[in-house]
Protein backbone atom coordinates (compact mmCIF):
# COMPACT_ATOMS: atom_id res chain seq x y z
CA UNK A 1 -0.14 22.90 -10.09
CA UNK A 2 0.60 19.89 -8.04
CA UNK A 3 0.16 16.57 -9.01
CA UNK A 4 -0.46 13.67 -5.69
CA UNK A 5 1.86 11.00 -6.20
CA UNK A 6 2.95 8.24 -3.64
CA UNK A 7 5.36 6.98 -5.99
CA UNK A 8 8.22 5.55 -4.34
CA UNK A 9 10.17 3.19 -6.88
CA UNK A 10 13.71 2.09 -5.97
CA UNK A 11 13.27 3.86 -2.62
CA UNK A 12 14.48 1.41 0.36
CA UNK A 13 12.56 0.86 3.44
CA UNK A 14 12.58 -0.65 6.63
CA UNK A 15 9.71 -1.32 8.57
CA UNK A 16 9.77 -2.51 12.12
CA UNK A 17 6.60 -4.68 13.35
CA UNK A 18 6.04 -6.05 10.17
CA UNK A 19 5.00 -9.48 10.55
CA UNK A 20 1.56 -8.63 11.18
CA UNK A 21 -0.81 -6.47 11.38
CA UNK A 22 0.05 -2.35 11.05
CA UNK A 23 3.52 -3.17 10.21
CA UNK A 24 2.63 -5.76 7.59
CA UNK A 25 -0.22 -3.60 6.36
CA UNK A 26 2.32 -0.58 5.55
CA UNK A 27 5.06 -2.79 4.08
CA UNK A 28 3.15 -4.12 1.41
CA UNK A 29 1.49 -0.50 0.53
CA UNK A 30 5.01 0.73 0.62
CA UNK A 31 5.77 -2.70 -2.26
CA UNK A 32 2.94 -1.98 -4.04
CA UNK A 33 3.85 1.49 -4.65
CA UNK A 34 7.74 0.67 -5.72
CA UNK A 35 9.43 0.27 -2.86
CA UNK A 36 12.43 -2.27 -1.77
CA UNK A 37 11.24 -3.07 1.66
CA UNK A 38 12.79 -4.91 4.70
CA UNK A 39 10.90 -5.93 7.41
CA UNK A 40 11.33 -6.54 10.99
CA UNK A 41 10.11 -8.67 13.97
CA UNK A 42 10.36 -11.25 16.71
CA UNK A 43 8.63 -13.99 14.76
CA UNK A 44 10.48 -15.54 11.95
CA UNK A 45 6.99 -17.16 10.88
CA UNK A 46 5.17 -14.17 10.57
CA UNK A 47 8.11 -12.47 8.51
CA UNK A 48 8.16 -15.15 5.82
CA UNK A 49 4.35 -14.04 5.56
CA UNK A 50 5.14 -10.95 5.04
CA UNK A 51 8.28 -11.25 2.78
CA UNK A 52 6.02 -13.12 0.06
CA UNK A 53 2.81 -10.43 0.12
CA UNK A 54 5.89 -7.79 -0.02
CA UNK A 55 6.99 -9.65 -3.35
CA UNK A 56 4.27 -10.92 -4.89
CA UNK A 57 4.40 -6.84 -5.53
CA UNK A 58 7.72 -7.15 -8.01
CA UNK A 59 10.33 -5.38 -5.30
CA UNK A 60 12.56 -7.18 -3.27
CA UNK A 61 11.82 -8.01 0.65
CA UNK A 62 14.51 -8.45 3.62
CA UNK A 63 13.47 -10.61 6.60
CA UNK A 64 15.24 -9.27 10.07
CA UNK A 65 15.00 -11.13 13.14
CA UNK A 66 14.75 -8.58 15.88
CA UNK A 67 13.51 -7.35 19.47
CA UNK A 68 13.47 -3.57 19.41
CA UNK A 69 13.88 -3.97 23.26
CA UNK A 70 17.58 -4.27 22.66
CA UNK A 71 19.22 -1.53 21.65
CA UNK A 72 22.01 -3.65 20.04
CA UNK A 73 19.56 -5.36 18.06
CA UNK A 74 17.98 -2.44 17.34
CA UNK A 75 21.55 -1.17 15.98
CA UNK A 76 21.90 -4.50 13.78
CA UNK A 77 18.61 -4.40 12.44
CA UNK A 78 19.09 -0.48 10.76
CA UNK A 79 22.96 -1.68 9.67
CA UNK A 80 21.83 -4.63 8.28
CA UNK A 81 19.00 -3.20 6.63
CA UNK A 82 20.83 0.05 5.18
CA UNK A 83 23.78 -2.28 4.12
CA UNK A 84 21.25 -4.47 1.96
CA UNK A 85 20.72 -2.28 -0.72
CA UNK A 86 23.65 0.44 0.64
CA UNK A 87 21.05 3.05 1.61
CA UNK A 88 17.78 3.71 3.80
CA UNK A 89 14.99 6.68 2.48
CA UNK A 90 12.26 5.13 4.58
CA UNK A 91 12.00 4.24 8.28
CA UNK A 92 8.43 3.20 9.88
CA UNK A 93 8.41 2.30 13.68
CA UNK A 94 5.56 0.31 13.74
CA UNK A 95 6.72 -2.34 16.43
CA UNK A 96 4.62 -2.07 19.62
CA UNK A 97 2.58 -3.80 22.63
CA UNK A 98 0.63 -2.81 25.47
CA UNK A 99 -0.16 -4.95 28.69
CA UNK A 100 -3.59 -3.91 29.66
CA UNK A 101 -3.88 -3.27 33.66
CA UNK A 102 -5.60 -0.67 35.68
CA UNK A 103 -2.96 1.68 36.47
CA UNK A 104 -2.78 -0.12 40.54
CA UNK A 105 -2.12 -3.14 39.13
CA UNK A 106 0.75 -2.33 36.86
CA UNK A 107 4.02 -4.28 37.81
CA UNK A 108 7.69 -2.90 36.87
CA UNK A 109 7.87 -5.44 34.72
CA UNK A 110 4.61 -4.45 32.86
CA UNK A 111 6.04 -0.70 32.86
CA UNK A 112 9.92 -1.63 31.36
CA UNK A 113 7.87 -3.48 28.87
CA UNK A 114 6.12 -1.53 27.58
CA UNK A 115 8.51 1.53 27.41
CA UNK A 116 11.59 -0.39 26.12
CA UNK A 117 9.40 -1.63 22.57
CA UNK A 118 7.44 1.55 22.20
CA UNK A 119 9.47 4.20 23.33
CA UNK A 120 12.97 2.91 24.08
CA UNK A 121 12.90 1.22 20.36
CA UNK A 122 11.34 3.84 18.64
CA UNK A 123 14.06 6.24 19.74
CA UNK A 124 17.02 4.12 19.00
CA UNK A 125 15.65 2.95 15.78
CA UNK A 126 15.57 6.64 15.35
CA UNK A 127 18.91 7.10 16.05
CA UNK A 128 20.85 4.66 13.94
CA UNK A 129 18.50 5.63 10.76
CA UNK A 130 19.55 9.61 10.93
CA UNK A 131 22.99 8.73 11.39
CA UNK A 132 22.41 6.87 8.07
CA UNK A 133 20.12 9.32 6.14
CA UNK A 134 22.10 12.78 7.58
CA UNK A 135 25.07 11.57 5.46
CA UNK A 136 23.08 10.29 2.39
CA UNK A 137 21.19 13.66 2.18
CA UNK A 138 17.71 13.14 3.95
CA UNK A 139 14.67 10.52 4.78
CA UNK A 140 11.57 9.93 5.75
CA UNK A 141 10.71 8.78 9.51
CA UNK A 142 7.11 7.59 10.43
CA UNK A 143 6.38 6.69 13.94
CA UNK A 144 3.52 4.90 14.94
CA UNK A 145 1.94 6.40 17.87
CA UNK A 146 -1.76 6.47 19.11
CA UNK A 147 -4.53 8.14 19.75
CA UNK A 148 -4.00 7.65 23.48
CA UNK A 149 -0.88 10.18 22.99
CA UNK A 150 -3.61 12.60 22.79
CA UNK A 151 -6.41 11.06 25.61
CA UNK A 152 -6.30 8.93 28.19
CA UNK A 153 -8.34 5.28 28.32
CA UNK A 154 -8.43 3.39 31.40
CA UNK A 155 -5.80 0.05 31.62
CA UNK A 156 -3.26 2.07 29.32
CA UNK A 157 -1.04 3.90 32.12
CA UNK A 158 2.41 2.53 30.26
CA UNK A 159 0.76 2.84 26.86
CA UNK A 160 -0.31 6.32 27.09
CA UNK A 161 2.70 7.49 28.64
CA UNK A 162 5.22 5.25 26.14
CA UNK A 163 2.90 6.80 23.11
CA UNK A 164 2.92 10.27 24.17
CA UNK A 165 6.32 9.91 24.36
CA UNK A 166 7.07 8.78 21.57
CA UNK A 167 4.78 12.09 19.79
CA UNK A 168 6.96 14.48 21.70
CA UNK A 169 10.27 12.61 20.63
CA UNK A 170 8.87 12.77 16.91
CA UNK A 171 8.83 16.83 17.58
CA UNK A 172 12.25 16.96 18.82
CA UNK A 173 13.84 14.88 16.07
CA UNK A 174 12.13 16.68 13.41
CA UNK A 175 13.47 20.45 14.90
CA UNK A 176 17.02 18.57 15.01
CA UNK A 177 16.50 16.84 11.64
CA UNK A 178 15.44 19.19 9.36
CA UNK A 179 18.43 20.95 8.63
CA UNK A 180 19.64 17.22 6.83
CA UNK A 181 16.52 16.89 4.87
CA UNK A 182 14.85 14.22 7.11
CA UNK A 183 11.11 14.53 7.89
CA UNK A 184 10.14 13.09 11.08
CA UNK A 185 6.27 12.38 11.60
CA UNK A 186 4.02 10.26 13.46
CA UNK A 187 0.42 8.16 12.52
CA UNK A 188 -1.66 7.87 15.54
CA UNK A 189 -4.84 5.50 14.71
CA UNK A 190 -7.79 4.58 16.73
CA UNK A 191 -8.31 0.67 17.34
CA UNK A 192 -8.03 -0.57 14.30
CA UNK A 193 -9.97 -3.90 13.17
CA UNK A 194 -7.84 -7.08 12.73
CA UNK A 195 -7.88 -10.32 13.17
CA UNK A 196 -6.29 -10.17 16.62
CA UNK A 197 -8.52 -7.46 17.39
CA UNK A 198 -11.16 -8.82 16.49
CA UNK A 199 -12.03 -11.04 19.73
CA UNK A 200 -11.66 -7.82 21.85
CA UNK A 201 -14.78 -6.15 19.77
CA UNK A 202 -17.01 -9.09 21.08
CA UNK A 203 -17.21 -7.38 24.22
CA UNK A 204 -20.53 -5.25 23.51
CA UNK A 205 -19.81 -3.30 26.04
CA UNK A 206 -16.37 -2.31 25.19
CA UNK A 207 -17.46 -2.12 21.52
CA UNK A 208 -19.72 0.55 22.43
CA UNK A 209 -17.73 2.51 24.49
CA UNK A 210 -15.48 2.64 21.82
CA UNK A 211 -18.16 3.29 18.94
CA UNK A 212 -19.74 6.24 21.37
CA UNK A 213 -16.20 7.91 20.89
CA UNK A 214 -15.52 7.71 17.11
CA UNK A 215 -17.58 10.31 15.52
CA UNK A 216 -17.23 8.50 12.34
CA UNK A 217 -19.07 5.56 13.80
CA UNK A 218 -16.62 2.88 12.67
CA UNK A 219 -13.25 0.88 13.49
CA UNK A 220 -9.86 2.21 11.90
CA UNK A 221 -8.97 -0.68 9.09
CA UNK A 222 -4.82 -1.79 8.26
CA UNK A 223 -5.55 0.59 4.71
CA UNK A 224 -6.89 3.70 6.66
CA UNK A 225 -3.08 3.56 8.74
CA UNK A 226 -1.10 2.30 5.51
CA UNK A 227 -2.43 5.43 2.97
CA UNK A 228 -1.39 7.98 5.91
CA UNK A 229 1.66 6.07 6.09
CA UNK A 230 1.80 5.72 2.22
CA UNK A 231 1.62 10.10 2.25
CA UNK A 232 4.21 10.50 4.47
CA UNK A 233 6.65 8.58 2.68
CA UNK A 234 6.42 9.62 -0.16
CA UNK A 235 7.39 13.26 -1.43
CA UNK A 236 3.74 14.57 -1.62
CA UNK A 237 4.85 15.19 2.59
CA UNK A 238 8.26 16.87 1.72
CA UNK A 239 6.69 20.01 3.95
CA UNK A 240 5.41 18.21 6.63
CA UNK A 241 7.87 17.35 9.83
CA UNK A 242 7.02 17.13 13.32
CA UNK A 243 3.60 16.32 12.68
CA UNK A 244 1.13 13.79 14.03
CA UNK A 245 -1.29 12.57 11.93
CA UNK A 246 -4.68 11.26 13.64
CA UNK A 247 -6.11 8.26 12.12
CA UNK A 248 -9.15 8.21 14.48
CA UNK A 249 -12.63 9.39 13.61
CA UNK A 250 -12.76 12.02 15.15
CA UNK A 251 -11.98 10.68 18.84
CA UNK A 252 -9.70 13.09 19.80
CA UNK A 253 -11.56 16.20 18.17
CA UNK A 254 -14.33 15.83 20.95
């Protein structure tokens, strides 16, 4: 019989986004369940935040300035992060924006945005972790996608599109990957309720819109996102590659 753990002590990780919200959610499940975790973002502010909820857990926390736009940052962040602790288990792409705009009104500059944090980053993030976890014997890869890889919402042309992406890149990886032991899967919430999202929900008429397309009748919350993220890190997931996992309600099962 199998026994659920999400036990993950002396395991390294690196999660990218994580001064704030998704990113910060998942790096302090990731502490709280053993993990060493480093954490990246454009904010140095919002990474010193982080870095003490990650150790008020007991494990240790590295703070990495970085803008996944650039692939040679992008590069730096992974060596710098592998060479901490001299290995990497645990990757999560959780760095992302979108630039709301009905799809006539997106600019080029709105498009290269968007693409070169969410899909551009992703995929070189990727890259540099499997060249470090093919030689070390295997990892764990969780990409943080959307719902809207699956549907389509109006002012989310470059978000869909850089999200469904990034879903079909987490297929390909995992087919190429799984020969070295690395599992390559993606978390695709709803909205999810935060502080910074919070403003947008006073819009009634948004909020219903979105409420009349969750089944479940409620907002995805930071824990909902961080226990699918928890799952797939840890070896409870060792079958499971390739794989998105919908965080969402129900939205996309209409």
């Amino acid at each position: 019989m199998g026994a659920l753990t999400t036990d993950l002590g002396g395991k390294v990780a690196l999660v990218s986004g994580g001064g704030r919200g998704i990113g910060r959610a998942i790096a302090v499940a990731l502490a709280e369940n053993g993990a060493h975790v480093a954490v990246s973002s454009r904010t140095v502010a919002d990474l010193e935040e982080t870095s003490q909820l990650v150790r008020q857990k007991g494990v240790d926390c590295l703070t990495i300035k970085a803008d996944v736009s650039d692939v040679s940052q992008v590069r730096n962040m992974v060596e710098e992060a592998f060479g901490w602790q001299g290995r990497l288990e645990i990757l999560v792409n959780s760095a992302g924006i979108n630039i709301q705009r009905f799809a006539l009104d997106v600019t080029e500059d709105d498009w290269d945005k968007v693409i070169d944090i969410n899909l551009k980053g992703t995929f070189f993030a990727c890259q540099a972790a499997g060249k470090k976890m093919i030689p070390q014997g295997g990892g764990k890869i969780i990409n943080i996608t959307s719902q809207m890889s699956f549907v389509g919402f109006y002012k989310r042309a470059a978000y869909c599109a850089s999200k469904g992406g990034v879903t079909q890149l987490t297929k390909v990886l995992a087919v190429e990957w799984a020969p070295h032991k690395i599992n390559v899967n993606c978390i695709a919430p709803t909205f999810v309720l935060t502080p910074l999202t919070e403003p947008m929900f006073k819009d009634r008429e948004f909020y219903d819109e979105v409420m009349r397309r969750i089944p479940m009748g409620k907002l995805a919350t930071l824990d909902d996102v961080a226990d699918a993220a928890l799952y797939l890190a840890s070896r409870a997931s060792d079958m499971v590659t390739g794989s998105t996992i919908l965080v969402d309600g129900g939205w996309v099962a209409w």
